[in-house]
C-alpha atoms as a PDB file:
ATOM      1  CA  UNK A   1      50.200  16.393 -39.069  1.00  0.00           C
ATOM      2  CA  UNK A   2      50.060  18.365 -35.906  1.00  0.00           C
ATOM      3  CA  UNK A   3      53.453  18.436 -33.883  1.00  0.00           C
ATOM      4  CA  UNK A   4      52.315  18.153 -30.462  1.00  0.00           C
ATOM      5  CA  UNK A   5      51.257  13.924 -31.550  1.00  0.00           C
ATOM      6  CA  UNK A   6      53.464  11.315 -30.991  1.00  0.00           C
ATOM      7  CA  UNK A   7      54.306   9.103 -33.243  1.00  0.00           C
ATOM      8  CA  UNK A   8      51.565   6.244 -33.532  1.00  0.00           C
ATOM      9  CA  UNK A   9      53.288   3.019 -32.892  1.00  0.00           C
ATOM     10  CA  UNK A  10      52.285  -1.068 -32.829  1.00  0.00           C
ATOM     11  CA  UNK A  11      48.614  -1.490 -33.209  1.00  0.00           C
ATOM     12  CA  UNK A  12      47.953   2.191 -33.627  1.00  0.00           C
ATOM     13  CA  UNK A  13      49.931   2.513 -36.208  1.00  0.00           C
ATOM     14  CA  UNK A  14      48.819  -0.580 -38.080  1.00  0.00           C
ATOM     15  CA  UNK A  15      45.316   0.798 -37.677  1.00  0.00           C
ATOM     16  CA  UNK A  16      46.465   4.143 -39.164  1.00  0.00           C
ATOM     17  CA  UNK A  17      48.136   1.949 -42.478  1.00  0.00           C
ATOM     18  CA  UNK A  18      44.594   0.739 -42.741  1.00  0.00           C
ATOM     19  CA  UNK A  19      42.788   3.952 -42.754  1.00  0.00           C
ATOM     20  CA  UNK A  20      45.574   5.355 -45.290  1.00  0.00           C
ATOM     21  CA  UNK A  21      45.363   2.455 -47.908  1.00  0.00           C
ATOM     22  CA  UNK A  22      41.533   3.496 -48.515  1.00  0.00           C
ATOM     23  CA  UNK A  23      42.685   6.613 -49.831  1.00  0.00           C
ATOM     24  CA  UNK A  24      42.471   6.988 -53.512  1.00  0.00           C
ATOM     25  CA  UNK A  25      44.525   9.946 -55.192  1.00  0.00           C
ATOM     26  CA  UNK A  26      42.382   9.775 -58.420  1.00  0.00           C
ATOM     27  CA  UNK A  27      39.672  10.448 -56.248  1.00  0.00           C
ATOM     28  CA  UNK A  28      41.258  13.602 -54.523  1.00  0.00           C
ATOM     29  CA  UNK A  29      42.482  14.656 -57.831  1.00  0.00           C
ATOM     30  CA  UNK A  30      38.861  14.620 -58.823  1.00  0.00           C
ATOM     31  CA  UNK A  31      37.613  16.335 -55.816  1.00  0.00           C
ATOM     32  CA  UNK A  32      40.158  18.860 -55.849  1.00  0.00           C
ATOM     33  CA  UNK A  33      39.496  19.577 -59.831  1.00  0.00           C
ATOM     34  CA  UNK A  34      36.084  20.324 -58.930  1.00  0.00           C
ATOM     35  CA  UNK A  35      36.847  22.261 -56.042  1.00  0.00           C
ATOM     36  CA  UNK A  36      39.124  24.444 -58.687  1.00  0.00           C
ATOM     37  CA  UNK A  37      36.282  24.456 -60.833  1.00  0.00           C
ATOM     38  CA  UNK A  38      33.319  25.789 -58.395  1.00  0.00           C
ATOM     39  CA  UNK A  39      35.841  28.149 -56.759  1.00  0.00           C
ATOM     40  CA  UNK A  40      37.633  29.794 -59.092  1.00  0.00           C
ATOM     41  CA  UNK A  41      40.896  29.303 -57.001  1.00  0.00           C
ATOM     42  CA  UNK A  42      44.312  28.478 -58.119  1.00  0.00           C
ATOM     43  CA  UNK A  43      45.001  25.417 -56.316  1.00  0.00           C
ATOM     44  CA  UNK A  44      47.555  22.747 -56.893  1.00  0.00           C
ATOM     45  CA  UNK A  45      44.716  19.944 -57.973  1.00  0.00           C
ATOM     46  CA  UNK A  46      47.237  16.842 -57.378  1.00  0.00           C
ATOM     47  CA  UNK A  47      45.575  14.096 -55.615  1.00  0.00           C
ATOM     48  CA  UNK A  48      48.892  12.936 -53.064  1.00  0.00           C
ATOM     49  CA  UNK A  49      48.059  12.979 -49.782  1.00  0.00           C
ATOM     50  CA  UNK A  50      50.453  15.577 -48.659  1.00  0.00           C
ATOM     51  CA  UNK A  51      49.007  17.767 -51.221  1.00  0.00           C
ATOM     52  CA  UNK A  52      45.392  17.185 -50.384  1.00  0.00           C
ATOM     53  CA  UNK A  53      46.019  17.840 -46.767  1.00  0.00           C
ATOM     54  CA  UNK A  54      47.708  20.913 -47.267  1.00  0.00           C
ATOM     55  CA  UNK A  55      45.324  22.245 -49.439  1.00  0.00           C
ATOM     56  CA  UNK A  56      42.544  21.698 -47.199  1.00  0.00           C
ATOM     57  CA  UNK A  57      43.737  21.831 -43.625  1.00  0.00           C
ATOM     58  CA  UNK A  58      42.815  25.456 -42.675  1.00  0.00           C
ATOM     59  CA  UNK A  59      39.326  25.367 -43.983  1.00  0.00           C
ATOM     60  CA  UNK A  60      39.630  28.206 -45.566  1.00  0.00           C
ATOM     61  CA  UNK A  61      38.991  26.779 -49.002  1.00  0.00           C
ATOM     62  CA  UNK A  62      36.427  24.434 -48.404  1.00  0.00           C
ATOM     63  CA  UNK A  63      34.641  27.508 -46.483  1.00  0.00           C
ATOM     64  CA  UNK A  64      34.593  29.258 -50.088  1.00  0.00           C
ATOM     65  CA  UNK A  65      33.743  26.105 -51.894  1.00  0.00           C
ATOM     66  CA  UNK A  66      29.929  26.043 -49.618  1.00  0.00           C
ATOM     67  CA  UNK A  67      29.710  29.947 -50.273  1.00  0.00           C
ATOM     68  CA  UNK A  68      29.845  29.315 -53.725  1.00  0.00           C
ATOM     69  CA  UNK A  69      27.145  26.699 -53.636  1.00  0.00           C
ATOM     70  CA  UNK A  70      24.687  29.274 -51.621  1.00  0.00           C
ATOM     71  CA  UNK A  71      26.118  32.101 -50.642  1.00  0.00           C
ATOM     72  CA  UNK A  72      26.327  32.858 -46.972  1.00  0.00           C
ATOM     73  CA  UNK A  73      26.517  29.524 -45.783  1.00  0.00           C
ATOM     74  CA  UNK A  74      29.535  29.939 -43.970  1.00  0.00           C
ATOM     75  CA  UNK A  75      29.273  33.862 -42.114  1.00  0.00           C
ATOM     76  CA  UNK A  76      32.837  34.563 -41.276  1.00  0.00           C
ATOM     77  CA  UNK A  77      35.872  32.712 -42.936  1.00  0.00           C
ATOM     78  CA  UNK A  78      38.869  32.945 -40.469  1.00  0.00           C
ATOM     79  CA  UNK A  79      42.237  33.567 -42.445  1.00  0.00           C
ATOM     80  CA  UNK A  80      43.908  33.283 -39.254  1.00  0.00           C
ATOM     81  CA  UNK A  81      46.526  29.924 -39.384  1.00  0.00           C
ATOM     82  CA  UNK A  82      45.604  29.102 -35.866  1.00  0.00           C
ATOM     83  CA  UNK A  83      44.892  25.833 -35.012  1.00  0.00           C
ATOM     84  CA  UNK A  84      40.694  26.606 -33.515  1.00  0.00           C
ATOM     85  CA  UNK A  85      40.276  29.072 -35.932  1.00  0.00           C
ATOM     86  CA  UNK A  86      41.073  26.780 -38.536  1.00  0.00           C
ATOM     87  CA  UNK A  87      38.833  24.403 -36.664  1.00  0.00           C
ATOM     88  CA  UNK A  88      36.282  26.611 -36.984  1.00  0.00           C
ATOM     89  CA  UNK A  89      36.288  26.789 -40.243  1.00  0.00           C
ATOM     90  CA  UNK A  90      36.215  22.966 -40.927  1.00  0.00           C
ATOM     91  CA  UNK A  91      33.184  22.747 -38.654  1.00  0.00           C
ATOM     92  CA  UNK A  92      31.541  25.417 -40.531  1.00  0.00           C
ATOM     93  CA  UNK A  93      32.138  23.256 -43.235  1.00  0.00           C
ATOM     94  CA  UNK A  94      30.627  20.510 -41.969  1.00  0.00           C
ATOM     95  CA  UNK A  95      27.282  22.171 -40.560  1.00  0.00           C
ATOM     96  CA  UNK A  96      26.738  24.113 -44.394  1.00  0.00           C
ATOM     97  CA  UNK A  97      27.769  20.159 -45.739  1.00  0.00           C
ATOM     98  CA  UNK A  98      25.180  19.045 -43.581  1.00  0.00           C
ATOM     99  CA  UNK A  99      22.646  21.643 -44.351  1.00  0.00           C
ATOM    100  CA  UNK A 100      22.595  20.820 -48.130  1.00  0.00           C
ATOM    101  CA  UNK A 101      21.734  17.332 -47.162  1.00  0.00           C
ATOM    102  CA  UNK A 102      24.870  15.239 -47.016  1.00  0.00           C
ATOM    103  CA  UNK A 103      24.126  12.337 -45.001  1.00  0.00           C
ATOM    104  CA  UNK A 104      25.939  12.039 -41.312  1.00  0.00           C
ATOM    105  CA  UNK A 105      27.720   8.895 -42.458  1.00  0.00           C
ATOM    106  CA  UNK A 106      29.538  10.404 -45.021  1.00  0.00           C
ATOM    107  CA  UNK A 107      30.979  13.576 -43.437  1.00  0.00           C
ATOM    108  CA  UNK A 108      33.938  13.289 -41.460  1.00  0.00           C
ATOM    109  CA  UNK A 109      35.241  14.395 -37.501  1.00  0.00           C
ATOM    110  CA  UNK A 110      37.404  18.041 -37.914  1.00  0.00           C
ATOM    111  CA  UNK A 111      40.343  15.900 -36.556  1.00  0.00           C
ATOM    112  CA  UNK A 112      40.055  13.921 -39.588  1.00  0.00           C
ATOM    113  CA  UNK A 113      41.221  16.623 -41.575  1.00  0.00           C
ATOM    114  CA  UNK A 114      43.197  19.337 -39.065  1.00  0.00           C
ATOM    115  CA  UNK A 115      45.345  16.046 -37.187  1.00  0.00           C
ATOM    116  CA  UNK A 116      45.256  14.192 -40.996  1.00  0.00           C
ATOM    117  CA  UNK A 117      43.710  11.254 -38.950  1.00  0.00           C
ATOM    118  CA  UNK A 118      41.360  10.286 -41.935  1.00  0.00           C
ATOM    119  CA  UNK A 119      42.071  11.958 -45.203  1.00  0.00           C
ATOM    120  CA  UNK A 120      39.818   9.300 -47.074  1.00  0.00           C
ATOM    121  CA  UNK A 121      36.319  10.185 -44.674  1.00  0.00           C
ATOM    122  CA  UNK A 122      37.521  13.720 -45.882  1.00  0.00           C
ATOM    123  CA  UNK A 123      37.232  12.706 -50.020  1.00  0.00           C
ATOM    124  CA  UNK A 124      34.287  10.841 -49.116  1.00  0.00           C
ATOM    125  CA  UNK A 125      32.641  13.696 -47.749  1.00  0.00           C
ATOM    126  CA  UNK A 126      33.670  16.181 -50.662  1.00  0.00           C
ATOM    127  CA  UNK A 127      32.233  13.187 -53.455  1.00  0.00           C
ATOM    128  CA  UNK A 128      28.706  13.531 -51.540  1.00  0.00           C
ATOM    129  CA  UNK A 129      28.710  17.178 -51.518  1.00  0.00           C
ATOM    130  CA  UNK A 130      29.956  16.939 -55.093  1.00  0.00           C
ATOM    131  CA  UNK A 131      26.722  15.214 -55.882  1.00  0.00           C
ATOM    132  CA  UNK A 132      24.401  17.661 -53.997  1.00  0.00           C
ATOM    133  CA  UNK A 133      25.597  20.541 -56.069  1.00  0.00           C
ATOM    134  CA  UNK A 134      23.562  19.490 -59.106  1.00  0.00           C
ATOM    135  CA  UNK A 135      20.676  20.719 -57.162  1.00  0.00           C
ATOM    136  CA  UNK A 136      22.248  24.664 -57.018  1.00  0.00           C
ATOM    137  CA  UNK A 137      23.029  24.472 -60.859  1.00  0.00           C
ATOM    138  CA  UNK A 138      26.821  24.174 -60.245  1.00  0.00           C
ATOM    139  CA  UNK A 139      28.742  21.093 -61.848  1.00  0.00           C
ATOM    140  CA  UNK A 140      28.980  17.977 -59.957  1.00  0.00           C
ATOM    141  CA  UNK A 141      30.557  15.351 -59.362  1.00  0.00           C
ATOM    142  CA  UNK A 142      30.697  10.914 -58.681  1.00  0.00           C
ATOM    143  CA  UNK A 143      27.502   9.406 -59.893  1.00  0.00           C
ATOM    144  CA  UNK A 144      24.403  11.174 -60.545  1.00  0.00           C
ATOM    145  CA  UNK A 145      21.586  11.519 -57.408  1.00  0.00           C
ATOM    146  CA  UNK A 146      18.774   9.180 -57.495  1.00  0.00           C
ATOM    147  CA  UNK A 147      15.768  10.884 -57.506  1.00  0.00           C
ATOM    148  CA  UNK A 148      12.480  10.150 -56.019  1.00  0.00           C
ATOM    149  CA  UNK A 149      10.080   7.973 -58.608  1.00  0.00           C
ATOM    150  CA  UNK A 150       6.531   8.017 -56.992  1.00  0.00           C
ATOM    151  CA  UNK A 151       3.579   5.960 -58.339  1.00  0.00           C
ATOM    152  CA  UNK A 152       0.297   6.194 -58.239  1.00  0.00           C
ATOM    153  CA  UNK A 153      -1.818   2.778 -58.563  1.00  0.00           C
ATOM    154  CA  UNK A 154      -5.567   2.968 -59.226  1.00  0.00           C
ATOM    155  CA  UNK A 155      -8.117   0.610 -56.928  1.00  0.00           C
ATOM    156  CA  UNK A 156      -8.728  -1.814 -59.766  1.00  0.00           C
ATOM    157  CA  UNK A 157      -4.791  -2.452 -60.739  1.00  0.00           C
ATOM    158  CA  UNK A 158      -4.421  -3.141 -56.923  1.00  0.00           C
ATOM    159  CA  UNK A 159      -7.190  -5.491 -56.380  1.00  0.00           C
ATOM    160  CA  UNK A 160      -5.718  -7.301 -59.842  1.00  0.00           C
ATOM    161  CA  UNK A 161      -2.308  -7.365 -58.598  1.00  0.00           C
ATOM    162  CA  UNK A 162      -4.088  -9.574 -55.511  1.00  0.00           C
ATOM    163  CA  UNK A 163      -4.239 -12.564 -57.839  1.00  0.00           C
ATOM    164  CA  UNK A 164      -0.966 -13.190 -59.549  1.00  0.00           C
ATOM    165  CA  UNK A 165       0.854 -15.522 -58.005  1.00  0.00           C
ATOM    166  CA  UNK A 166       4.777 -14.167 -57.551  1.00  0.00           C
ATOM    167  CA  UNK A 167       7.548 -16.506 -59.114  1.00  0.00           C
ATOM    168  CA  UNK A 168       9.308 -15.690 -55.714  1.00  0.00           C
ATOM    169  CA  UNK A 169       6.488 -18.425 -54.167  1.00  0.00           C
ATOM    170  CA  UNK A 170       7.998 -21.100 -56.834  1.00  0.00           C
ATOM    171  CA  UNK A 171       5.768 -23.453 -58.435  1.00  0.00           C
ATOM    172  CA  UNK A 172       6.014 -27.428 -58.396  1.00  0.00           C
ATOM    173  CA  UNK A 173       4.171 -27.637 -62.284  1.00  0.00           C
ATOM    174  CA  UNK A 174       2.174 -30.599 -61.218  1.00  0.00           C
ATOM    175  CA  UNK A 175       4.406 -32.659 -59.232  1.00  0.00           C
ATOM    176  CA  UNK A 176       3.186 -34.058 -56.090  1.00  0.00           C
ATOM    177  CA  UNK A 177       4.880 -35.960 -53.353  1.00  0.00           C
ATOM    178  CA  UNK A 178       3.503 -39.662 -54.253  1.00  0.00           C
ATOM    179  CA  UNK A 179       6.187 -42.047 -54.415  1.00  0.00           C
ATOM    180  CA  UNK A 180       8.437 -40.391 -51.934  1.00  0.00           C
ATOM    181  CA  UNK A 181      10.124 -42.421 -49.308  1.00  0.00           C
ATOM    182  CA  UNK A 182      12.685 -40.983 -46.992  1.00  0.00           C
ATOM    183  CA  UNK A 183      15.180 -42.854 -44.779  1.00  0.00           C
ATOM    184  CA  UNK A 184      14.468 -46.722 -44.529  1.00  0.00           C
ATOM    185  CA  UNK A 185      11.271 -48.364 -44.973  1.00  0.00           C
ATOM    186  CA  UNK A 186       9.142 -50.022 -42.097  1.00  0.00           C
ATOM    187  CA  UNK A 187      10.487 -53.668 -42.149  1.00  0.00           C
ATOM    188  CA  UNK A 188       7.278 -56.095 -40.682  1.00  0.00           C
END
């Protein structure tokens, strides 16, 4: 975590026990094993939170991990451990992320990562982009993409579809409402 933060304390830190019990190490470990895998890099692939976080915090990696998917996507790659340039490279992350369609819900905020706010958004974000790589012919990761399944109906199987009768209207089979009295009867 960055030294210039105080400590969080009373609500704040409740909140920030929340946030920490989503995380799931066997889904770090997972990301982080494909990360290995994509990259090429020697990483320590242990899914512990202080592990995780100091694997990813400068950017760097995750910088090479988008270049591998389509080279380019990230121009310049600052090695430099300073804290904006190391911003910088999270939020050049993020745009490439973006760019190969991972939706804005499941990225994260660079403080996320570079304050260790909200390592789980960060795992989140690295499962979805695990899934988009499929599409560049790189190994992926998490449940397969659904893909699109359009269908073409004619005229005639339209019109026909007209007269069934869903199941989702019910059906009484014959019953009718003869007989039926509710609440008390007209006394004369």
């Amino acid at each position: 975590m960055s030294t210039n933060r105080a400590a969080k304390s009373g609500f704040a830190a409740e909140a920030q026990r929340k946030i920490n019990s989503k995380y799931s190490e066997e889904l770090a470990q997972e990301c982080l094993e494909w990360i290995k895998e994509v990259t090429g890099e020697n990483i320590n692939v242990s899914g512990d939170m202080d592990n995780f976080f100091e694997v990813l915090k400068d950017g760097v990696l995750l910088c090479k991990l988008v270049n591998c998917i389509q080279a380019g996507s990230v121009k310049r790659i600052n090695e430099s451990k300073m804290a904006f340039k190391c911003m910088e490279n999270i939020t050049g992350f993020l745009e490439a992320a973006k760019s190969f369609g991972v939706p804005n819900q499941e990225t994260f905020q660079t403080v996320d990562l570079w304050e260790r706010q909200n390592l789980n958004s960060v795992v989140i974000c690295l499962q979805s982009l695990g899934r988009k790589a499929d599409k560049y012919g790189l190994p992926s990761i998490g449940p397969k993409e659904a893909e699109k399944n359009t269908r073409q109906f004619s005229e005639e199987q339209m019109r026909a579809g007209q007269n069934v009768i869903s199941l989702q209207y019910g059906s009484n089979k014959g019953a009718t409402q003869s007989g039926i009295n509710f609440g008390n009867t007209r006394h004369m």
